[in-house]
PDB file of N, CA and C in Angstrom:
ATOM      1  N   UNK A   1       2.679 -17.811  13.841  1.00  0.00           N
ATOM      2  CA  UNK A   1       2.267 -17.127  12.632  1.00  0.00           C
ATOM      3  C   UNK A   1       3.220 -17.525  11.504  1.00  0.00           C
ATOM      4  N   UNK A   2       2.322 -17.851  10.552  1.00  0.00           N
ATOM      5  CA  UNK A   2       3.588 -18.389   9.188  1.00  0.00           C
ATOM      6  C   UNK A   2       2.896 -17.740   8.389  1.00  0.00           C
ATOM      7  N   UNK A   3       3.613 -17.448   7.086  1.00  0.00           N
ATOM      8  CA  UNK A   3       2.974 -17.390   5.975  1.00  0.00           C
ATOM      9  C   UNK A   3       3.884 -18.104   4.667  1.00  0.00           C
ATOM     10  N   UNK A   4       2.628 -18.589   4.154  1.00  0.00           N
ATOM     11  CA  UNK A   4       3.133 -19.483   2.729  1.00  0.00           C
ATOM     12  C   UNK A   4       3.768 -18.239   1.867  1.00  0.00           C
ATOM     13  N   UNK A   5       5.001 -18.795   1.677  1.00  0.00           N
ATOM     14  CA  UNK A   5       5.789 -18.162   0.317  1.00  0.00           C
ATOM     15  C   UNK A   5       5.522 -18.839  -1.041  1.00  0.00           C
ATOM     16  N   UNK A   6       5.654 -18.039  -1.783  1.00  0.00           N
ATOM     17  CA  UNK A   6       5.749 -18.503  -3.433  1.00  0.00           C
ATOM     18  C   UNK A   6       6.959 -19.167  -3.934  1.00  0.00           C
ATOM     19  N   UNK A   7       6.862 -19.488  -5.160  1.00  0.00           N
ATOM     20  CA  UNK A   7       8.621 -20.314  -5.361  1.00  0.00           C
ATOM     21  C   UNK A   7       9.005 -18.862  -5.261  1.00  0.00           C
ATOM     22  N   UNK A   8      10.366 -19.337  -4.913  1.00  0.00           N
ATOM     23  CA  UNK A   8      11.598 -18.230  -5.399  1.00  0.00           C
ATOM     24  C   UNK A   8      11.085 -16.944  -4.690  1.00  0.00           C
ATOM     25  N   UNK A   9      10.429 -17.135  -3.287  1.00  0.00           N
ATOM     26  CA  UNK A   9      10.177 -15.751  -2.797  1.00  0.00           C
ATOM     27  C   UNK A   9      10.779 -15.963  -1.019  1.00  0.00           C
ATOM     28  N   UNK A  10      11.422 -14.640  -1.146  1.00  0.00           N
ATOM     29  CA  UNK A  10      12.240 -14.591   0.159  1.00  0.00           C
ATOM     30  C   UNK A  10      11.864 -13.552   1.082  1.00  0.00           C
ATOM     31  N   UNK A  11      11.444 -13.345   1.816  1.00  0.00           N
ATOM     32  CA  UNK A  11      11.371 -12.142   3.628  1.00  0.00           C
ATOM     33  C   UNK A  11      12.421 -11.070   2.942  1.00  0.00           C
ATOM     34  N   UNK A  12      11.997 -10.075   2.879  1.00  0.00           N
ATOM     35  CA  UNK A  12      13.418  -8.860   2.784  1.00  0.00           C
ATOM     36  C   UNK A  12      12.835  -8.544   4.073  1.00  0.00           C
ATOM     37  N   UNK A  13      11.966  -7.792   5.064  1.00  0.00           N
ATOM     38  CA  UNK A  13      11.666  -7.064   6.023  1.00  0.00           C
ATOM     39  C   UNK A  13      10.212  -7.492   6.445  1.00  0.00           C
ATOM     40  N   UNK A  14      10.200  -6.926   7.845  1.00  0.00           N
ATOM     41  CA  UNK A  14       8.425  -7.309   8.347  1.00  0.00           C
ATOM     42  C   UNK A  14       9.069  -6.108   9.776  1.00  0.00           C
ATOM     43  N   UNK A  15       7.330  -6.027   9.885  1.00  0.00           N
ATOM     44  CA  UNK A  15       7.704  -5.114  11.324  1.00  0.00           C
ATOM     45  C   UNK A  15       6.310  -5.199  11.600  1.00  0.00           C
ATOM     46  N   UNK A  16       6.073  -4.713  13.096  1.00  0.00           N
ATOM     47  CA  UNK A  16       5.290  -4.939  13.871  1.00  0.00           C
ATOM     48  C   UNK A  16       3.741  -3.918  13.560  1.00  0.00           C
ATOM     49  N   UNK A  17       2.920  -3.552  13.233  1.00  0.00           N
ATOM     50  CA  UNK A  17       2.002  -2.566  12.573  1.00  0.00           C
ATOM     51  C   UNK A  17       0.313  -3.386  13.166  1.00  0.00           C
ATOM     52  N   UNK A  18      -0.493  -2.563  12.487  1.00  0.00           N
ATOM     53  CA  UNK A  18      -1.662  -2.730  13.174  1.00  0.00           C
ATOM     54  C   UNK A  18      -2.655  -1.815  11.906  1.00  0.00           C
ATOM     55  N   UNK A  19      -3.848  -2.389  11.533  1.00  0.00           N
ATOM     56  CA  UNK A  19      -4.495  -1.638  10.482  1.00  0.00           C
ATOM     57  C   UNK A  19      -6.038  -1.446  11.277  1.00  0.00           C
ATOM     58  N   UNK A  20      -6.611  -0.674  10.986  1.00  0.00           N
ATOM     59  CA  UNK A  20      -7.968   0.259  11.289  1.00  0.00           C
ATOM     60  C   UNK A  20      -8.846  -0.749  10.620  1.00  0.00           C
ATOM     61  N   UNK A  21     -10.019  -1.247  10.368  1.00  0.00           N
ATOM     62  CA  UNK A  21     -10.555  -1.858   9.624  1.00  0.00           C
ATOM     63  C   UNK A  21     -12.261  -1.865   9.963  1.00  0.00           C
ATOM     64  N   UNK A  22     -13.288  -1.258   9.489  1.00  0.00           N
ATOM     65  CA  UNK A  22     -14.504  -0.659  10.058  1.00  0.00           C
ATOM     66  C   UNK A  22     -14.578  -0.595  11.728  1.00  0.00           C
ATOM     67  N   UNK A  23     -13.891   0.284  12.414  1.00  0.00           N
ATOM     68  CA  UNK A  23     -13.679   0.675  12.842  1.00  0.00           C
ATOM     69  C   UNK A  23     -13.333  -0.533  14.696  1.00  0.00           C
ATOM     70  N   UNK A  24     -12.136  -1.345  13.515  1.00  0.00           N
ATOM     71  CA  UNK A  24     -11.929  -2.385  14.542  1.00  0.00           C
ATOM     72  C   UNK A  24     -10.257  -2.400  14.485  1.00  0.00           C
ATOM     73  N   UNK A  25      -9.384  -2.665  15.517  1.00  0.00           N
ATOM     74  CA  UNK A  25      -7.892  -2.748  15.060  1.00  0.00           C
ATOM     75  C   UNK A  25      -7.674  -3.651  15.180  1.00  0.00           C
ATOM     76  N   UNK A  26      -7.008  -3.572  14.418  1.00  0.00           N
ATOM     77  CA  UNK A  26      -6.303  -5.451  13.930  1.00  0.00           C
ATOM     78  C   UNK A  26      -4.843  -5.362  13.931  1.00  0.00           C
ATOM     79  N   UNK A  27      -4.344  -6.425  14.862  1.00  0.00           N
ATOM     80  CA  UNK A  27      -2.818  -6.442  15.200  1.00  0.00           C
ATOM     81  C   UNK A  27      -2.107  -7.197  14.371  1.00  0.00           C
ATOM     82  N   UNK A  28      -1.024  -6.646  13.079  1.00  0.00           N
ATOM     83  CA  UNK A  28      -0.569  -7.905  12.934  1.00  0.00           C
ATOM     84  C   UNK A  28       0.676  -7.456  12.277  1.00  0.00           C
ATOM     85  N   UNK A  29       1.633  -8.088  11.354  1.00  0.00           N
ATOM     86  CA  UNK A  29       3.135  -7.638  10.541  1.00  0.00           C
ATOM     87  C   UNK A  29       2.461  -7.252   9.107  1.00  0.00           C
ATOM     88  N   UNK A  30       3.622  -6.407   8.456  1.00  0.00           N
ATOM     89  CA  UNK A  30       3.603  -5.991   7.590  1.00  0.00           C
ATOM     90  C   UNK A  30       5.223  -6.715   6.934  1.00  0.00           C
ATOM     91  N   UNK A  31       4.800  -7.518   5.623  1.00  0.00           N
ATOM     92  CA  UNK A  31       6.038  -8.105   5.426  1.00  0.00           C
ATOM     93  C   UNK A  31       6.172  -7.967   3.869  1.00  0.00           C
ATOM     94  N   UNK A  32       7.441  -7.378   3.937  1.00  0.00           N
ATOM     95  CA  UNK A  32       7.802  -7.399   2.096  1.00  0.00           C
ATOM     96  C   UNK A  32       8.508  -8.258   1.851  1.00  0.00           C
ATOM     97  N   UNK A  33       7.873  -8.608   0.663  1.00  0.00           N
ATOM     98  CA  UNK A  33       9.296 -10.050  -0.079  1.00  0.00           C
ATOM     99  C   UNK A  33       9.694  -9.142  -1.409  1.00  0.00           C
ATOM    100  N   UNK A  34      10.242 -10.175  -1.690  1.00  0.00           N
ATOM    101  CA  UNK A  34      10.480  -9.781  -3.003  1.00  0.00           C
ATOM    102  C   UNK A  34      10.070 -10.208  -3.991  1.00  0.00           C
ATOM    103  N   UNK A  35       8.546 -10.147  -4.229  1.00  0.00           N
ATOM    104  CA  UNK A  35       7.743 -10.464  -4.901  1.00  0.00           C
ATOM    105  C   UNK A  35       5.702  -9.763  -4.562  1.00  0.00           C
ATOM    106  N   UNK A  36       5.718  -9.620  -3.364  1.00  0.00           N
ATOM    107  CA  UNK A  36       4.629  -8.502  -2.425  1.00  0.00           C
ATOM    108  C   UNK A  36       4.989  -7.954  -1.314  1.00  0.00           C
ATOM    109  N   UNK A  37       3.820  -7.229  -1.203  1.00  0.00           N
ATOM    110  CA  UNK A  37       3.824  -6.530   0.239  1.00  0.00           C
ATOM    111  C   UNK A  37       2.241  -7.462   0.895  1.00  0.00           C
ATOM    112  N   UNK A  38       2.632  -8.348   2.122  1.00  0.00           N
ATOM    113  CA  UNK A  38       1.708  -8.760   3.221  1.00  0.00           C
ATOM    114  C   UNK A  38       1.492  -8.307   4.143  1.00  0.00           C
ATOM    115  N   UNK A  39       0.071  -7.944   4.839  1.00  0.00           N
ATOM    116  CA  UNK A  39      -0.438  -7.902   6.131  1.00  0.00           C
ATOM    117  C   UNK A  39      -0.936  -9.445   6.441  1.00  0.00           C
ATOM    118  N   UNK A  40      -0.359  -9.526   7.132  1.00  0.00           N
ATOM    119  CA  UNK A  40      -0.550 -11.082   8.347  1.00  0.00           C
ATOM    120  C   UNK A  40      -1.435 -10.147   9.453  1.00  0.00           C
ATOM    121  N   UNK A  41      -2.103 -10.998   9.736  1.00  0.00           N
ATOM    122  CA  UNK A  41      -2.801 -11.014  11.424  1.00  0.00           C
ATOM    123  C   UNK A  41      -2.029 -11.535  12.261  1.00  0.00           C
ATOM    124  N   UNK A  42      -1.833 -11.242  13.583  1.00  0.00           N
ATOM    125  CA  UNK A  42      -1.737 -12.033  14.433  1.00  0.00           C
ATOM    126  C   UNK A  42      -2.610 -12.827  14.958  1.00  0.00           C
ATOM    127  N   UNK A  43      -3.698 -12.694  15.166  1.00  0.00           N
ATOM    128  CA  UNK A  43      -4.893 -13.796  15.942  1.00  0.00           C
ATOM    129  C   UNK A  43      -5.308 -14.265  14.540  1.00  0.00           C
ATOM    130  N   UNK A  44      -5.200 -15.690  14.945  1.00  0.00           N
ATOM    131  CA  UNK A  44      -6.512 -16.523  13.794  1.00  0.00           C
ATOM    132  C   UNK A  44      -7.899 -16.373  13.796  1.00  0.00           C
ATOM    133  N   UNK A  45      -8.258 -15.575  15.022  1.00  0.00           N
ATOM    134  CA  UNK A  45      -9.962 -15.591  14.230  1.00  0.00           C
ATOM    135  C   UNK A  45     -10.500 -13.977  13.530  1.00  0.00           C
ATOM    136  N   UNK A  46      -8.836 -13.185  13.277  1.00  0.00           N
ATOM    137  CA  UNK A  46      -8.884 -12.179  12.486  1.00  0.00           C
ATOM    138  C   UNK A  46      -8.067 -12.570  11.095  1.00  0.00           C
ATOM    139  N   UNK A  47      -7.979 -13.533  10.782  1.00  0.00           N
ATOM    140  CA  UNK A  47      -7.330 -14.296   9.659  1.00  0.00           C
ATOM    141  C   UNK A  47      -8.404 -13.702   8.382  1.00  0.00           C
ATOM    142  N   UNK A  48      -9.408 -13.189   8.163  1.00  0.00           N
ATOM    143  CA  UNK A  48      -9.991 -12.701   6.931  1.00  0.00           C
ATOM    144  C   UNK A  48      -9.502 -11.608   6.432  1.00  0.00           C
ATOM    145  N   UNK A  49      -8.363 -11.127   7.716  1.00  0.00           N
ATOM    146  CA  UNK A  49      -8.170  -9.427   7.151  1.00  0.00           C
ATOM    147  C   UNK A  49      -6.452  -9.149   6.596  1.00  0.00           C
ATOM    148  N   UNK A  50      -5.806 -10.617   6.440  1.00  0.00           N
ATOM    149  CA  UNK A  50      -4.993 -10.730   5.917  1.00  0.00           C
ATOM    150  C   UNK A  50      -4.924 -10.375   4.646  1.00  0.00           C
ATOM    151  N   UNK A  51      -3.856  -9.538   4.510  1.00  0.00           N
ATOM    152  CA  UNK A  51      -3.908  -8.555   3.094  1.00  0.00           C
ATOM    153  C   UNK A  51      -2.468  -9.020   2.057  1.00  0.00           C
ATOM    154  N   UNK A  52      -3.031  -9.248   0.641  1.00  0.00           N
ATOM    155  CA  UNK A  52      -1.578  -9.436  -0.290  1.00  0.00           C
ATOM    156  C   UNK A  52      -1.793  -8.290  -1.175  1.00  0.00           C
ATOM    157  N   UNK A  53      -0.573  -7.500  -1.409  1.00  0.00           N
ATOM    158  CA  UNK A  53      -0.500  -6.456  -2.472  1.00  0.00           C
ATOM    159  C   UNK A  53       0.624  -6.831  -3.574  1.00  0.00           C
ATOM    160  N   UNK A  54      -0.041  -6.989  -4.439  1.00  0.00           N
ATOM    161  CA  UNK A  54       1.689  -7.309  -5.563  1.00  0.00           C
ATOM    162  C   UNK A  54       2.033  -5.742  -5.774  1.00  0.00           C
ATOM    163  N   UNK A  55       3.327  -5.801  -6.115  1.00  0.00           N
ATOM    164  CA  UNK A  55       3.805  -4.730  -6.617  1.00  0.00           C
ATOM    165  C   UNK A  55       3.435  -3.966  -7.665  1.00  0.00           C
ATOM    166  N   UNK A  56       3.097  -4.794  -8.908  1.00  0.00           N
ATOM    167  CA  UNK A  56       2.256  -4.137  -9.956  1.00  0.00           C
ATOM    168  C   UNK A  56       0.964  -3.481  -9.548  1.00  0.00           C
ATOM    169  N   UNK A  57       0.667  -3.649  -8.318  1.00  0.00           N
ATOM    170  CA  UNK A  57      -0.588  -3.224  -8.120  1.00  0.00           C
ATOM    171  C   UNK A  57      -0.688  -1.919  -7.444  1.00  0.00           C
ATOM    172  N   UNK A  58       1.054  -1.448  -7.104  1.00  0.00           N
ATOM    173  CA  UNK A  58       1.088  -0.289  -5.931  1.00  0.00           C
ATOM    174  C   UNK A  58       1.171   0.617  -6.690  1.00  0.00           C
ATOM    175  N   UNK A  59       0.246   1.979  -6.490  1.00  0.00           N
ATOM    176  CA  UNK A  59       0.265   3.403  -7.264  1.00  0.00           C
ATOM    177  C   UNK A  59       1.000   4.237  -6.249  1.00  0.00           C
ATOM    178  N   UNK A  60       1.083   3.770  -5.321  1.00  0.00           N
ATOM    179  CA  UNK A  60       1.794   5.279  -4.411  1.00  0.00           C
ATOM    180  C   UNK A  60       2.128   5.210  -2.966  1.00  0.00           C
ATOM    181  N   UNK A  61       3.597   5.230  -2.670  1.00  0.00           N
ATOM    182  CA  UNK A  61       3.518   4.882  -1.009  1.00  0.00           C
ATOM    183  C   UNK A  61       3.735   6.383  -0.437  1.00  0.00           C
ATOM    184  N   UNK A  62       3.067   6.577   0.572  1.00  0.00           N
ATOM    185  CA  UNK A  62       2.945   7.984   1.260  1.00  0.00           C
ATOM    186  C   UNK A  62       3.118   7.599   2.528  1.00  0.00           C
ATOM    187  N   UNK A  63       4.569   8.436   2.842  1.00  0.00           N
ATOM    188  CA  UNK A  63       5.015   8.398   4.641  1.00  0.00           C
ATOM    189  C   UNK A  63       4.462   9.226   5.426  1.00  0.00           C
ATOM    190  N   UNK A  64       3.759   8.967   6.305  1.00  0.00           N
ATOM    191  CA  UNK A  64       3.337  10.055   7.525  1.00  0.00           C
ATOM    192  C   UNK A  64       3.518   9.868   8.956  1.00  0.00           C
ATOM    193  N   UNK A  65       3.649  10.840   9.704  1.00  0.00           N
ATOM    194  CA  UNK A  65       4.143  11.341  10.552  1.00  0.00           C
ATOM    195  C   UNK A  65       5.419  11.901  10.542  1.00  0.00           C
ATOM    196  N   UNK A  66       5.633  13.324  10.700  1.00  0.00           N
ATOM    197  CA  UNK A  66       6.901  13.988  10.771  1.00  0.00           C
ATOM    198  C   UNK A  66       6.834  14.322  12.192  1.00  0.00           C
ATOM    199  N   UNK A  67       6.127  14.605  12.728  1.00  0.00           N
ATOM    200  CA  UNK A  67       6.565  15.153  14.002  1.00  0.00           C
ATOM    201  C   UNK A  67       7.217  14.478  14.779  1.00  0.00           C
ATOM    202  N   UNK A  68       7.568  14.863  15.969  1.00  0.00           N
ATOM    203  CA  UNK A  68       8.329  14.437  17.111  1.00  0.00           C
ATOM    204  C   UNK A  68       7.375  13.209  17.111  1.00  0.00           C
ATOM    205  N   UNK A  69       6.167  13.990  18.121  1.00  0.00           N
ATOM    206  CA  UNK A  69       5.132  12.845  19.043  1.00  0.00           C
ATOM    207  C   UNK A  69       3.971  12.244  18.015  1.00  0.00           C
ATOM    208  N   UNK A  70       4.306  12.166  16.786  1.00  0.00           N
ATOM    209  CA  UNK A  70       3.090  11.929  16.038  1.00  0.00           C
ATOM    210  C   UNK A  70       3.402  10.408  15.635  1.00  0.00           C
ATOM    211  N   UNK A  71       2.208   9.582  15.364  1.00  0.00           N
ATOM    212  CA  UNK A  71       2.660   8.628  14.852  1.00  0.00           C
ATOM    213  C   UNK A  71       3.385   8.283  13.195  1.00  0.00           C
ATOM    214  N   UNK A  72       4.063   7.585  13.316  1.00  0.00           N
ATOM    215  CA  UNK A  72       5.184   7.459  11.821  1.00  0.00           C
ATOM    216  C   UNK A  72       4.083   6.213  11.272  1.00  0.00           C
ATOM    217  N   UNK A  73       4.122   6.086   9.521  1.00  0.00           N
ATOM    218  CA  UNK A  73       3.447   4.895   8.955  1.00  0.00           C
ATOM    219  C   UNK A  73       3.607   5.356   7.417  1.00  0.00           C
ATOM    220  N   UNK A  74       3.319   4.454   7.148  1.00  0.00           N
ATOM    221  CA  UNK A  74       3.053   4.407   5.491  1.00  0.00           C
ATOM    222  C   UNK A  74       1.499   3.976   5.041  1.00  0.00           C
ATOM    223  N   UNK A  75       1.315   4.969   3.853  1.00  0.00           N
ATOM    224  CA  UNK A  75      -0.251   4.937   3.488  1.00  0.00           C
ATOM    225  C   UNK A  75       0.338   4.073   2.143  1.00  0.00           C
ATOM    226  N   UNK A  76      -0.203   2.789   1.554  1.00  0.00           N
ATOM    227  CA  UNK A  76      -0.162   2.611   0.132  1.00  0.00           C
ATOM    228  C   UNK A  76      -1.651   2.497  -0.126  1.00  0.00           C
ATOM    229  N   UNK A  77      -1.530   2.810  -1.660  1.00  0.00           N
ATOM    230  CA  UNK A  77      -2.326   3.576  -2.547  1.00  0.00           C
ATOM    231  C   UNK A  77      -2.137   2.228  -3.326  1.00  0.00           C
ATOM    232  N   UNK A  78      -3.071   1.460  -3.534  1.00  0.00           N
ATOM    233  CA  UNK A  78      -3.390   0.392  -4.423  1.00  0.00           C
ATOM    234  C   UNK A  78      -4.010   1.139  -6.189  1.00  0.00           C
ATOM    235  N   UNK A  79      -3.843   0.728  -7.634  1.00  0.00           N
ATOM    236  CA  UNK A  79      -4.355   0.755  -8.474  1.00  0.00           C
ATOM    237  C   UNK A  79      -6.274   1.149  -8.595  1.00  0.00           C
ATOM    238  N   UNK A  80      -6.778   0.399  -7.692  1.00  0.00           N
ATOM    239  CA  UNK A  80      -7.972  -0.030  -7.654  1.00  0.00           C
ATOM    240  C   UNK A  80      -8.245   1.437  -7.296  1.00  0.00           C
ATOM    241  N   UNK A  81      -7.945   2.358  -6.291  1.00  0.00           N
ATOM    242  CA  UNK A  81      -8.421   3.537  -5.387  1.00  0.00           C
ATOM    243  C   UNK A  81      -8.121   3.089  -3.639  1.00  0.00           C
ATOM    244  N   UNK A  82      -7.895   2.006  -3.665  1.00  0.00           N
ATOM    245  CA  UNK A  82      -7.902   1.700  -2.183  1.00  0.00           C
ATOM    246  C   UNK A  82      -6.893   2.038  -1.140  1.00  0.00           C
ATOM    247  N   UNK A  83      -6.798   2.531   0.193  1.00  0.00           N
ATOM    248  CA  UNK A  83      -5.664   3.205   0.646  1.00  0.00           C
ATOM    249  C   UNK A  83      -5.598   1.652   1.701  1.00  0.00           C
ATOM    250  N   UNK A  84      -4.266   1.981   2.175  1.00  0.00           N
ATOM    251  CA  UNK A  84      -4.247   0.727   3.056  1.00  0.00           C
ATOM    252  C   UNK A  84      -3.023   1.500   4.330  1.00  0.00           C
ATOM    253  N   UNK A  85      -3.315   1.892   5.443  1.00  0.00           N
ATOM    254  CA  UNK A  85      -2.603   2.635   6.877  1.00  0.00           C
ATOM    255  C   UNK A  85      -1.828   1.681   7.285  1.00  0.00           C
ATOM    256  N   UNK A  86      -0.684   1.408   7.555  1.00  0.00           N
ATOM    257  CA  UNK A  86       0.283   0.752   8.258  1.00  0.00           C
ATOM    258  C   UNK A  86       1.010   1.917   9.373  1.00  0.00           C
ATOM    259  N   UNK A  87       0.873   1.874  10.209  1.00  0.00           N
ATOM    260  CA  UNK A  87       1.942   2.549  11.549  1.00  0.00           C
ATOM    261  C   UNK A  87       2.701   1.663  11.448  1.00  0.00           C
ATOM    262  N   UNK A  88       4.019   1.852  11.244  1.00  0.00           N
ATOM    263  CA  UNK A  88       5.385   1.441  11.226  1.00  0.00           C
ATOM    264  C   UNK A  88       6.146   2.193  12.348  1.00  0.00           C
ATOM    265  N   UNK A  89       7.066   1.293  12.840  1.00  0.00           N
ATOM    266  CA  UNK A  89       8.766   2.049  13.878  1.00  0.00           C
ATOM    267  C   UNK A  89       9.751   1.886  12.864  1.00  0.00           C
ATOM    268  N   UNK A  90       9.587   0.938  11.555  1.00  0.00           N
ATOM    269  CA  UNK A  90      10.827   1.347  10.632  1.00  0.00           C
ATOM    270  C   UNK A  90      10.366   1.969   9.418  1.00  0.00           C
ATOM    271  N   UNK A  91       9.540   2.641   9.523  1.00  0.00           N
ATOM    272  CA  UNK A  91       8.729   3.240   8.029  1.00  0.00           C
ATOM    273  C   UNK A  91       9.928   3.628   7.248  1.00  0.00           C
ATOM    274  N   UNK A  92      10.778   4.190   7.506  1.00  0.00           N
ATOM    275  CA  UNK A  92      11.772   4.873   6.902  1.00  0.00           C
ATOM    276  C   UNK A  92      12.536   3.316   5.816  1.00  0.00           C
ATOM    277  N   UNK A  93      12.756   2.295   6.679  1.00  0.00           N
ATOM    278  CA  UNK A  93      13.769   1.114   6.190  1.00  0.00           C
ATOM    279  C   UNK A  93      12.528   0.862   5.183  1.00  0.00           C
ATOM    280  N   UNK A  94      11.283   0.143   5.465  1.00  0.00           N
ATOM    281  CA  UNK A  94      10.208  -0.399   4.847  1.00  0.00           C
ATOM    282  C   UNK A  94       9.764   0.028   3.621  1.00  0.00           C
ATOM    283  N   UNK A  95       9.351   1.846   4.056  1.00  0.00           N
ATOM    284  CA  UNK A  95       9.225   2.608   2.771  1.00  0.00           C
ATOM    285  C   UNK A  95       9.981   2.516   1.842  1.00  0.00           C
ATOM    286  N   UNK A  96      10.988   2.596   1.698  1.00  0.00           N
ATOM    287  CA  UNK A  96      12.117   3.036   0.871  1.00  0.00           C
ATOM    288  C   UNK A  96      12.126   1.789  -0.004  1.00  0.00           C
ATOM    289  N   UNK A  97      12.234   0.211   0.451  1.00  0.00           N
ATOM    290  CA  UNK A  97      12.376  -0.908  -0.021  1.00  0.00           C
ATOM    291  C   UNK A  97      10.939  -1.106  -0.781  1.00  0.00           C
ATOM    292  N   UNK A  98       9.931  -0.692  -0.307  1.00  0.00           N
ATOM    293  CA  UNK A  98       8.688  -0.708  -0.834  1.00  0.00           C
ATOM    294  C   UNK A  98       8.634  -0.049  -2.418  1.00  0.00           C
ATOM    295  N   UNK A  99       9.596   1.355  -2.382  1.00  0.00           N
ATOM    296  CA  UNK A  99       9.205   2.437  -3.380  1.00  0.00           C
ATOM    297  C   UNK A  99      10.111   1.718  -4.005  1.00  0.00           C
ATOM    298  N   UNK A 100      11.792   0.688  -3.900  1.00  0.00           N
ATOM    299  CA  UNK A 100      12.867   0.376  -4.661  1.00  0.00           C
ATOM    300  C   UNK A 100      11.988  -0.812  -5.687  1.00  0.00           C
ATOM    301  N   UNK A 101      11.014  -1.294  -5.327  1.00  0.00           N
ATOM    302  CA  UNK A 101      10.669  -2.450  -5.717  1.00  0.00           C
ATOM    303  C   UNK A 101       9.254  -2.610  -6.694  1.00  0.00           C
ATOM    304  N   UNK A 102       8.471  -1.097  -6.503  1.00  0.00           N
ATOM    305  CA  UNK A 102       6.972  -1.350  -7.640  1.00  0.00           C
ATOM    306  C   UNK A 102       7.839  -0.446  -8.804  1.00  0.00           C
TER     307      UNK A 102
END
């Protein structure tokens, strides 16, 4: 799995996540640079559901799961109306760099 960078754009974080998508799951990273936020696929013949968010485009990151046994993730809230579910194990590191950066 690669993904093309832009000039002058570097990996700050990626972690392992999985998105819902009409009612199919799709396995793949969630990676911030410093310049977007990417969903990569892992399998190539789910390669259409690869997602780019620029930062100008993010209205709102929302952490969920507090509980013990619940799952942890981040909801972003695109400009457009669109929500986008990431389950994260570092939501906490991810989020935070996410909110330092739109």
């Amino acid at each position: 799995m690669t993904v093309k960078l832009y000039a002058n754009e570097v990996v700050l974080k990626a972690g392992d996540t999985n998105q819902v998508i009409d009612n199919n799951t799709i396995e793949g990273k969630l990676i911030v640079t410093n310049q977007r936020l990417y969903f990569k696929t892992l399998a190539e013949d789910t390669d259409r559901f690869n997602l780019e968010i620029l930062f100008e485009n993010i209205l709102e990151v929302i952490f969920f799961g507090k509980g013990i046994f619940s799952v942890k993730g981040l909801n972003v809230v695109t400009k457009d109306g669109k929500s986008h579910t990431f389950p994260l194990k570092k939501r906490d590191e991810i989020g935070q760099l996410i909110n330092k950066m739109y």
